[in-house]
C-alpha atoms as a PDB file:
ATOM      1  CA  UNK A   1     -52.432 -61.507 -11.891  1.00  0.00           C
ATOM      2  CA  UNK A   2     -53.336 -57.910 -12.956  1.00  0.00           C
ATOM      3  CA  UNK A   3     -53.152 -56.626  -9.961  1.00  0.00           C
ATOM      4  CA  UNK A   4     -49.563 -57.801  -9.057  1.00  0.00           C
ATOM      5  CA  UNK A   5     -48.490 -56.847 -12.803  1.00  0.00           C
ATOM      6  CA  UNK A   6     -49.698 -53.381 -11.658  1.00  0.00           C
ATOM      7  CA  UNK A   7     -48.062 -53.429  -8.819  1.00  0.00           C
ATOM      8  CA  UNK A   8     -45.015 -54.361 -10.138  1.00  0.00           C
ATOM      9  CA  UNK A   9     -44.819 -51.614 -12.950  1.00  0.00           C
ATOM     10  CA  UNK A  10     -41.907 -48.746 -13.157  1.00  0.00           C
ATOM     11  CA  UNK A  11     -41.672 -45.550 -13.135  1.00  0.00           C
ATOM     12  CA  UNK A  12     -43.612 -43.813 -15.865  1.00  0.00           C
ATOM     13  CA  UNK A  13     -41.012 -41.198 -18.457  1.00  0.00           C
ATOM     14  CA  UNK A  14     -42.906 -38.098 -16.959  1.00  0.00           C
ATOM     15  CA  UNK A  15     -42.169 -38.971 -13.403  1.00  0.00           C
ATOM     16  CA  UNK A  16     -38.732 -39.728 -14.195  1.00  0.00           C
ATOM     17  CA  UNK A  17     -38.097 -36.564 -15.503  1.00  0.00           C
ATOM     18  CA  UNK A  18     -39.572 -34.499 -12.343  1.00  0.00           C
ATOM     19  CA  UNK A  19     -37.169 -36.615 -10.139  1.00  0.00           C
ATOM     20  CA  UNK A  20     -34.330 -36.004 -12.453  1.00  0.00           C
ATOM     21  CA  UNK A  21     -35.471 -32.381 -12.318  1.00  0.00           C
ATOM     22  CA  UNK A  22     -36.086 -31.727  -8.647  1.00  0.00           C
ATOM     23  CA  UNK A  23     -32.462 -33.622  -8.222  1.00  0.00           C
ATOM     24  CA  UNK A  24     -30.817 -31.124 -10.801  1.00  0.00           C
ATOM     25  CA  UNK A  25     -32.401 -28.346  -8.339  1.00  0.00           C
ATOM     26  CA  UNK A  26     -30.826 -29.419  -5.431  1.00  0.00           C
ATOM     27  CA  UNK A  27     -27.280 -30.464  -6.795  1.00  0.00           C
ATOM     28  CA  UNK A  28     -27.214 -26.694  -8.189  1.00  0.00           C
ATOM     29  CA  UNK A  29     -27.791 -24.930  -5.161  1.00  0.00           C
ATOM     30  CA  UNK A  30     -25.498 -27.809  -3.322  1.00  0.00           C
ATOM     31  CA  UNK A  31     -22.586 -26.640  -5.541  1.00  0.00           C
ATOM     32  CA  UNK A  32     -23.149 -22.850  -5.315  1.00  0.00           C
ATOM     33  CA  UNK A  33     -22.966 -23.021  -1.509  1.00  0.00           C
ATOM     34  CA  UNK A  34     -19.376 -24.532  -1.942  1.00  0.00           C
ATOM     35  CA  UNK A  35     -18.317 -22.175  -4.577  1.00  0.00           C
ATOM     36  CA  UNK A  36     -19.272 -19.337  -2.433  1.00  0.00           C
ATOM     37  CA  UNK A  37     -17.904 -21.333   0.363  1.00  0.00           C
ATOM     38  CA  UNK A  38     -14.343 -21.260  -1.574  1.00  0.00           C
ATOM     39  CA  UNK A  39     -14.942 -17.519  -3.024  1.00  0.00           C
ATOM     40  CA  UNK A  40     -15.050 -16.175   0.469  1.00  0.00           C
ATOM     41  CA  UNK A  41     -12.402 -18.025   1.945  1.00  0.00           C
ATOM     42  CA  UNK A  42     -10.457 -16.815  -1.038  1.00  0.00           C
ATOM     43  CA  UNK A  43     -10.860 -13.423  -0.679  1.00  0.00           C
ATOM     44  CA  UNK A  44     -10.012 -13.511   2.765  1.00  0.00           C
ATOM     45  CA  UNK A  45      -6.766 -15.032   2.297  1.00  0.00           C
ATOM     46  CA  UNK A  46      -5.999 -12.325  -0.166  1.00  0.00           C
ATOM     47  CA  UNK A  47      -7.438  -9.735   2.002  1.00  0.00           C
ATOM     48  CA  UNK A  48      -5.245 -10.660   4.846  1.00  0.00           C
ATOM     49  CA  UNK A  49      -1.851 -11.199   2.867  1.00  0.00           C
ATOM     50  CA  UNK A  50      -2.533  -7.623   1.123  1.00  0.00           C
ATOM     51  CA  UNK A  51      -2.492  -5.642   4.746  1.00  0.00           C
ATOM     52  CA  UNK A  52       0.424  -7.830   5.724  1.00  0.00           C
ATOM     53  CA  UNK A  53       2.419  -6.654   3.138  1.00  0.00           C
ATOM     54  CA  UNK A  54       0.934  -3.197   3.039  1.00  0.00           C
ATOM     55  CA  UNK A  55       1.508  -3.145   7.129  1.00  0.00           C
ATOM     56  CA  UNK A  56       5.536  -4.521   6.507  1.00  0.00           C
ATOM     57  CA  UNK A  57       6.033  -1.460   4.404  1.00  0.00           C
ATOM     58  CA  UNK A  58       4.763   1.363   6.286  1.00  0.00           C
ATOM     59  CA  UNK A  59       7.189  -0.620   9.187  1.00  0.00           C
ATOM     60  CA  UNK A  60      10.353  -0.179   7.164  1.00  0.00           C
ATOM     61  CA  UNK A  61       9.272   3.583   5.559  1.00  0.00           C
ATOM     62  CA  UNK A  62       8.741   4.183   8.939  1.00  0.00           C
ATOM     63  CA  UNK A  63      12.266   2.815  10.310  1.00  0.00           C
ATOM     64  CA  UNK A  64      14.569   3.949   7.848  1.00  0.00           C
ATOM     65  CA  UNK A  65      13.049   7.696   7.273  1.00  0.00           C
ATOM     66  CA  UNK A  66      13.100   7.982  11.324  1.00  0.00           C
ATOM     67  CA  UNK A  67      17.176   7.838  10.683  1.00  0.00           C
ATOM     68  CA  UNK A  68      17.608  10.485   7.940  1.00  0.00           C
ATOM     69  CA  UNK A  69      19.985  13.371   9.230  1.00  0.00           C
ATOM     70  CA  UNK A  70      19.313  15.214   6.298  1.00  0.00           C
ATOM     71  CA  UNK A  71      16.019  15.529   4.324  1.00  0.00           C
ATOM     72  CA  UNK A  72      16.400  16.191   0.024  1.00  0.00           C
ATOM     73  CA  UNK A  73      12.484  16.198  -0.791  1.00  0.00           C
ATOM     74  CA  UNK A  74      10.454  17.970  -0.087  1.00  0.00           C
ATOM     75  CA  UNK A  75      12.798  20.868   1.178  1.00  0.00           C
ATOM     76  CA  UNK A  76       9.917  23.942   1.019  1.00  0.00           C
ATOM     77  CA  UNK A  77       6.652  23.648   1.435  1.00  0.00           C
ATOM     78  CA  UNK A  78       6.036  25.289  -2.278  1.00  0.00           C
ATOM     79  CA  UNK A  79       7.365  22.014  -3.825  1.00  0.00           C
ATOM     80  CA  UNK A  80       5.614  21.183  -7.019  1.00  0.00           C
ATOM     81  CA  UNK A  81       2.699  18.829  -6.378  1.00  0.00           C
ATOM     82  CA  UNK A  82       2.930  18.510  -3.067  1.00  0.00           C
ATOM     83  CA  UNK A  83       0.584  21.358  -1.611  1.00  0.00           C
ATOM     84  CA  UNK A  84       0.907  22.549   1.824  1.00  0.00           C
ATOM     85  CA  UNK A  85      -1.377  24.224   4.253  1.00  0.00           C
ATOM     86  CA  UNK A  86      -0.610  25.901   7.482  1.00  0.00           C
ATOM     87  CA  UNK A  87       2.511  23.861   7.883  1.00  0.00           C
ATOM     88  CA  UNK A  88       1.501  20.402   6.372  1.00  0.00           C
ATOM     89  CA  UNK A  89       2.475  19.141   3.198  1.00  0.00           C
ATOM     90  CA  UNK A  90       0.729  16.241   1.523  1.00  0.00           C
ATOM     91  CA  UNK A  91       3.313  14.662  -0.720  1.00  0.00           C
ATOM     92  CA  UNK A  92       3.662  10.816  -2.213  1.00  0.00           C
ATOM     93  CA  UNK A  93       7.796  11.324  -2.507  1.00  0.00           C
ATOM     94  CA  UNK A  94      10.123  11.168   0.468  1.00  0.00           C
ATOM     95  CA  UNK A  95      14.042  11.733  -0.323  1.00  0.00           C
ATOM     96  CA  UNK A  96      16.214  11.838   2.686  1.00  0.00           C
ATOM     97  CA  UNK A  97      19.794  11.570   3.626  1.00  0.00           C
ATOM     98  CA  UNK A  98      20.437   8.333   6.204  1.00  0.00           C
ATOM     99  CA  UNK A  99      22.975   6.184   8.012  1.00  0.00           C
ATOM    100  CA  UNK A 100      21.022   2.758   7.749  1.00  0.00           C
ATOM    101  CA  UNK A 101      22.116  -0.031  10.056  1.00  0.00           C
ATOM    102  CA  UNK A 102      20.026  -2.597   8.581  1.00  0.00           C
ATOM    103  CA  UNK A 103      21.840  -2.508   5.647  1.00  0.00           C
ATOM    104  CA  UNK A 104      25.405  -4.113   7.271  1.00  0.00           C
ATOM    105  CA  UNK A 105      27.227  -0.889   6.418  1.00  0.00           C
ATOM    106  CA  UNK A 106      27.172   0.542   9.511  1.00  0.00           C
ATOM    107  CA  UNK A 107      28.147   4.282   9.727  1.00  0.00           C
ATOM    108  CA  UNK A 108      27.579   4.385   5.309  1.00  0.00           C
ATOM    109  CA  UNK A 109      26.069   7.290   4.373  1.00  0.00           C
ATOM    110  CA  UNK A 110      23.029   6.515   1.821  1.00  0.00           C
ATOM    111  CA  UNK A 111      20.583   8.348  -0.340  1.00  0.00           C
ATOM    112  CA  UNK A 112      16.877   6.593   0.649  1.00  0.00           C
ATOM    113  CA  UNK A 113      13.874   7.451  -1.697  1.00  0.00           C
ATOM    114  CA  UNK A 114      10.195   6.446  -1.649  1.00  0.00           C
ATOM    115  CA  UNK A 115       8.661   6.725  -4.137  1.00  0.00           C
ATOM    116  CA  UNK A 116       4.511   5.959  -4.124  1.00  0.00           C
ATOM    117  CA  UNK A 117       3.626   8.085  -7.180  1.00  0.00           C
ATOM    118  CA  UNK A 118       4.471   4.817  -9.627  1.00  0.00           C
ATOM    119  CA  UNK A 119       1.710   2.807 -11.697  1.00  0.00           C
ATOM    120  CA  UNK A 120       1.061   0.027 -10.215  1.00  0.00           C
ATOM    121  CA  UNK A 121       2.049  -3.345 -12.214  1.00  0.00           C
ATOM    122  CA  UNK A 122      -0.904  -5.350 -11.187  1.00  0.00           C
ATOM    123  CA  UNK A 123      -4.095  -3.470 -10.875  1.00  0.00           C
ATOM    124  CA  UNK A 124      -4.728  -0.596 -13.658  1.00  0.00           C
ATOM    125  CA  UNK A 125      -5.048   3.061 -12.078  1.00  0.00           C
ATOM    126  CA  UNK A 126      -3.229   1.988  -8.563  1.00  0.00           C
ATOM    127  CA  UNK A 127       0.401   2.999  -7.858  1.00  0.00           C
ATOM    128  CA  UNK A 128       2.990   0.880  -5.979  1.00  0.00           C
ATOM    129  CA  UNK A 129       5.579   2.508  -3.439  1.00  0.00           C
ATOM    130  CA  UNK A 130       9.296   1.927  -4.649  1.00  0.00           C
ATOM    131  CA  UNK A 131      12.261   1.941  -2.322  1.00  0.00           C
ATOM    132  CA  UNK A 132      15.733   3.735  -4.163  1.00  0.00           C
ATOM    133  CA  UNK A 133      18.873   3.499  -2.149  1.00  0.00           C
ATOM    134  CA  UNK A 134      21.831   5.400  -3.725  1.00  0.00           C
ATOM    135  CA  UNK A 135      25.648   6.153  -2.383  1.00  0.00           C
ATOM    136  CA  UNK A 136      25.585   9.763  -0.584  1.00  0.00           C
ATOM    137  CA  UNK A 137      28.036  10.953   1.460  1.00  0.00           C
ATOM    138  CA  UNK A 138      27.338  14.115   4.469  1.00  0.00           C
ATOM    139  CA  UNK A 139      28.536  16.774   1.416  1.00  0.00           C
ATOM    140  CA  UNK A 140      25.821  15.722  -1.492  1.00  0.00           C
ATOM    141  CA  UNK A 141      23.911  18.469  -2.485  1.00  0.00           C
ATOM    142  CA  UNK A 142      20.664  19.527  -1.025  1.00  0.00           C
ATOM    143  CA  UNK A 143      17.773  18.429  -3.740  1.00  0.00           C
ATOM    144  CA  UNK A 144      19.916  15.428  -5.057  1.00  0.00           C
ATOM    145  CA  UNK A 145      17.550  12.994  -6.573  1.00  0.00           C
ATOM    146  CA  UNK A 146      17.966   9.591  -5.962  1.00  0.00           C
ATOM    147  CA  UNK A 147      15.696   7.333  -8.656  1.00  0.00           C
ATOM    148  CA  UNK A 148      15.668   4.695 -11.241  1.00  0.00           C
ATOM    149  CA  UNK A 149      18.219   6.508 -13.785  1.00  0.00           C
ATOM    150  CA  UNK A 150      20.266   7.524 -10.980  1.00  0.00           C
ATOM    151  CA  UNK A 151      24.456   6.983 -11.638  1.00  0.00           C
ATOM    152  CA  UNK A 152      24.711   6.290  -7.988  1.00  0.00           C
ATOM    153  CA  UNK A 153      21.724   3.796  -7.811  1.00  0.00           C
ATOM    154  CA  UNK A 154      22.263   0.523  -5.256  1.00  0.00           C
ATOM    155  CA  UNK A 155      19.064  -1.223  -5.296  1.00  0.00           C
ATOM    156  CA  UNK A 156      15.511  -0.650  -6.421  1.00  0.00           C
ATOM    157  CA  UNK A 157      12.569  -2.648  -5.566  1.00  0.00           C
ATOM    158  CA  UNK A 158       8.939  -2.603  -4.715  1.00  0.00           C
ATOM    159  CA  UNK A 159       7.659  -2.255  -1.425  1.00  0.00           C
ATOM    160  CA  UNK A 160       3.699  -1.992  -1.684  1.00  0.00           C
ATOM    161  CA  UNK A 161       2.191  -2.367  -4.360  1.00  0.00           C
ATOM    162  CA  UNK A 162      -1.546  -1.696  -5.411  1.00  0.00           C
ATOM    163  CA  UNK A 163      -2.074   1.706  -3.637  1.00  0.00           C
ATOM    164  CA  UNK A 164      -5.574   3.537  -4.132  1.00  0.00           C
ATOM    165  CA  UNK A 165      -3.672   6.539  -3.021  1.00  0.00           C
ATOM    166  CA  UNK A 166      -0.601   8.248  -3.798  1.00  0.00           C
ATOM    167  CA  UNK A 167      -1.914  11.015  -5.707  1.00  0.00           C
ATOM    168  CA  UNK A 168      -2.100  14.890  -5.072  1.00  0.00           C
ATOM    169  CA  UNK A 169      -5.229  14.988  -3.919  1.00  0.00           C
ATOM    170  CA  UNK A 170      -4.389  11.922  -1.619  1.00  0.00           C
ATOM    171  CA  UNK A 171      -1.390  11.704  -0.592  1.00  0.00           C
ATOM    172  CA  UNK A 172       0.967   8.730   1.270  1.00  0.00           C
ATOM    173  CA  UNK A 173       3.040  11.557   3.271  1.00  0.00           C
ATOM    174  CA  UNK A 174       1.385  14.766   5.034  1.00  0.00           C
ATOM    175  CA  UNK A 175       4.769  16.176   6.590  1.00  0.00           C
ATOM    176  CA  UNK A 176       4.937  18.656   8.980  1.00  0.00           C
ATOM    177  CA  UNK A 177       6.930  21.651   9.753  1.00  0.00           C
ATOM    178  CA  UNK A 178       7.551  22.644  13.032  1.00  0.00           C
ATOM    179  CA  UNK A 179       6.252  25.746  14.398  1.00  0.00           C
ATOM    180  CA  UNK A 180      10.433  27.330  15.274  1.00  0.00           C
ATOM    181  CA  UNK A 181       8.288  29.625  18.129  1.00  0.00           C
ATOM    182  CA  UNK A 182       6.906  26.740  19.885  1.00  0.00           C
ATOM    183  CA  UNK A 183       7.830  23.729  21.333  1.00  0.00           C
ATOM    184  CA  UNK A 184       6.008  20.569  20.316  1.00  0.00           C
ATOM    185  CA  UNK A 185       4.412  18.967  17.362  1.00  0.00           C
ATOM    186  CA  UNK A 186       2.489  22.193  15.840  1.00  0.00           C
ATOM    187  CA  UNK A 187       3.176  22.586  12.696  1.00  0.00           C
ATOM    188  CA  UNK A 188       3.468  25.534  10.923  1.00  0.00           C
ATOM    189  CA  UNK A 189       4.585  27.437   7.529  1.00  0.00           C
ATOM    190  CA  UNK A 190       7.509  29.618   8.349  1.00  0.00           C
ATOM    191  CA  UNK A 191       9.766  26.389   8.622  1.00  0.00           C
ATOM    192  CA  UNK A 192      12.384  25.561   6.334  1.00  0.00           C
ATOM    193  CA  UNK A 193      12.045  21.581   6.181  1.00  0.00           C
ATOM    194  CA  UNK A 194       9.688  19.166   7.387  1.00  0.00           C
ATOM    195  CA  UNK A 195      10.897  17.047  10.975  1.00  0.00           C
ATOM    196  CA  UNK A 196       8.334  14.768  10.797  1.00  0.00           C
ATOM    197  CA  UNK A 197       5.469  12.701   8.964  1.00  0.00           C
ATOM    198  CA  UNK A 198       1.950  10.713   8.960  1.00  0.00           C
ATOM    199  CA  UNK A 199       2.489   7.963   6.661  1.00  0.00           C
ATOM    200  CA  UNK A 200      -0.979   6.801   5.009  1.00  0.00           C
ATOM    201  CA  UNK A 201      -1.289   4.018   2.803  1.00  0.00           C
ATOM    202  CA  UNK A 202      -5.061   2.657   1.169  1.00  0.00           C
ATOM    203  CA  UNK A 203      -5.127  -0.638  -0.505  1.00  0.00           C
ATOM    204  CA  UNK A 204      -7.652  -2.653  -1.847  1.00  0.00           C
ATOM    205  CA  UNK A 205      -9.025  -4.745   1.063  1.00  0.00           C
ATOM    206  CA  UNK A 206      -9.663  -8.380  -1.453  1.00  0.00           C
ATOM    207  CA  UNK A 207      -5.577  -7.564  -2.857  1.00  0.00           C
ATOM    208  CA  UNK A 208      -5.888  -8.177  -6.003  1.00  0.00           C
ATOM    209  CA  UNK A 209      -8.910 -10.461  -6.365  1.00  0.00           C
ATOM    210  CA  UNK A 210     -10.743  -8.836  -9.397  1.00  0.00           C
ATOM    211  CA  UNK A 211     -14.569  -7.973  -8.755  1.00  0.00           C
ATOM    212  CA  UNK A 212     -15.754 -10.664 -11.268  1.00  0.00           C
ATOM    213  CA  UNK A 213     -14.893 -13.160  -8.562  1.00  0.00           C
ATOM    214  CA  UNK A 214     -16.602 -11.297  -5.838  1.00  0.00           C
ATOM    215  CA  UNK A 215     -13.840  -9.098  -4.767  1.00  0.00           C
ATOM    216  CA  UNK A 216     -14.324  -6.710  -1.857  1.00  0.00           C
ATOM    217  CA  UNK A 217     -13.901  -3.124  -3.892  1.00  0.00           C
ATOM    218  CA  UNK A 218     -13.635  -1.427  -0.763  1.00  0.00           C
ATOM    219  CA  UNK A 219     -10.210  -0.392   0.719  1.00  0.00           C
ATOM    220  CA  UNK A 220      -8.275  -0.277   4.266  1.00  0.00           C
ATOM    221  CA  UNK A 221      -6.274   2.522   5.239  1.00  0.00           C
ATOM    222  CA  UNK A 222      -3.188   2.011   7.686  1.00  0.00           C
ATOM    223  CA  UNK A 223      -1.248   4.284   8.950  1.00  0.00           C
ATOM    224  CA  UNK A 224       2.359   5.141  10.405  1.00  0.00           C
ATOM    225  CA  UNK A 225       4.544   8.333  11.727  1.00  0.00           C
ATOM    226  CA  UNK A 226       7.975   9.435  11.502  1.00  0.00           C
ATOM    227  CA  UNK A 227       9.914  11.416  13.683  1.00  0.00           C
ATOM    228  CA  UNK A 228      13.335  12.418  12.314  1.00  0.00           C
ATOM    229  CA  UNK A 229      15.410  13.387  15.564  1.00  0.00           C
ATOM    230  CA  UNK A 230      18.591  13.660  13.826  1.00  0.00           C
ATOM    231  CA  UNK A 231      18.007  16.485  11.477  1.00  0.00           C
ATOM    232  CA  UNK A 232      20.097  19.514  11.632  1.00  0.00           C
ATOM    233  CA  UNK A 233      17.868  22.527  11.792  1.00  0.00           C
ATOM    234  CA  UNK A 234      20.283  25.168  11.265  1.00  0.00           C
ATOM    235  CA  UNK A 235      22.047  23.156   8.051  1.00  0.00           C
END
């Protein structure tokens, strides 16, 4: 009878609380596989809808500024804050005169503006590229300004936001001014406006997925040109 009753016994407290232990142990590790699991496929979506919308823009800056007939900014390569050297200016603004079809005013004349020099309303220290389309007509005045404030404003809206460049020192636009001597696409000072541009935009390659949840605080650069055949060299 002793022997059964000994083999019959439970488990004793202590050994209850290793098992309870080691099974705590493994649960943890269990759960921080899936949250990593879920982090990464988190910041991937985010990653990949950030260069979508980044790669969209450049499209359309692209598009519309190949259209401009006329260009309003920058209109010399000494234009403040945008520096230029031997022919290429690095500037964040682009103001040109355009006929845009995509609008369904076919043959309208338009004032386009880009804007990438504006703080970004998401992530602190970025900017954000804003499109400005304002009435124009052929006769408005070389250096008009379309913007926010403007009195012939249309529309106004974001069209990538979170930039990690857009300043002076890195610019969105490095225009170029063509070498009048040459044929081709050297660029050189003694130009009066710029015929065409590198567009560069740098976002943050986890969007806007803040570091504390194991966002990627690297960036991606993409990149565009634009060729603007219908400028009038001699206006």
């Amino acid at each position: 009878m002793r022997g059964r009753a000994r083999e019959q016994r439970g488990f004793t407290l202590i050994e209850m609380l290793i098992a309870a232990s080691m099974a705590l142990i493994v649960l943890t590790a269990t759960l921080a596989v899936l949250l990593d699991g879920t982090t990464d496929s988190t910041s991937a979506i985010t990653r990949a809808q950030s260069i979508q919308t980044a790669e969209a823009g450049i499209r359309q800056m692209d598009q519309e500024l190949d259209q401009a007939y006329a260009v309003e900014s920058p209109t010399s390569t000494s234009n403040t804050g945008c520096p230029a050297t031997s022919g290429v200016q690095g500037c964040s603004i682009a103001d040109v005169l355009v006929r845009l079809t995509s609008t369904g005013q076919s043959g309208t004349d338009f004032e386009l503006r880009y804007d990438c020099t504006v703080a970004s309303t998401t992530i602190t220290a970025d900017r954000a590229c804003w499109r400005y389309l304002c009435s124009a007509s052929a006769s408005t005045a070389t250096g008009s300004s379309c913007t926010a404030t403007s009195g012939t404003l249309l529309s106004k809206r974001v069209v990538i936001d979170d930039l990690t460049n857009g300043t002076s020192a890195n610019p969105v636009f490095s225009f170029c001014y063509p070498n009048s001597a040459t044929t081709g696409s050297s660029c050189a000072s003694g130009a009066t406006r710029p015929t065409s541009a590198t567009v560069t935009v740098e976002v943050p390659s986890a969007g806007t997925l803040p570091s504390a949840a194991a966002g990627d605080p690297s960036t991606v650069m993409l990149t565009g040109g634009v060729y603007m055949p219908n400028l009038d060299l001699d206006q």
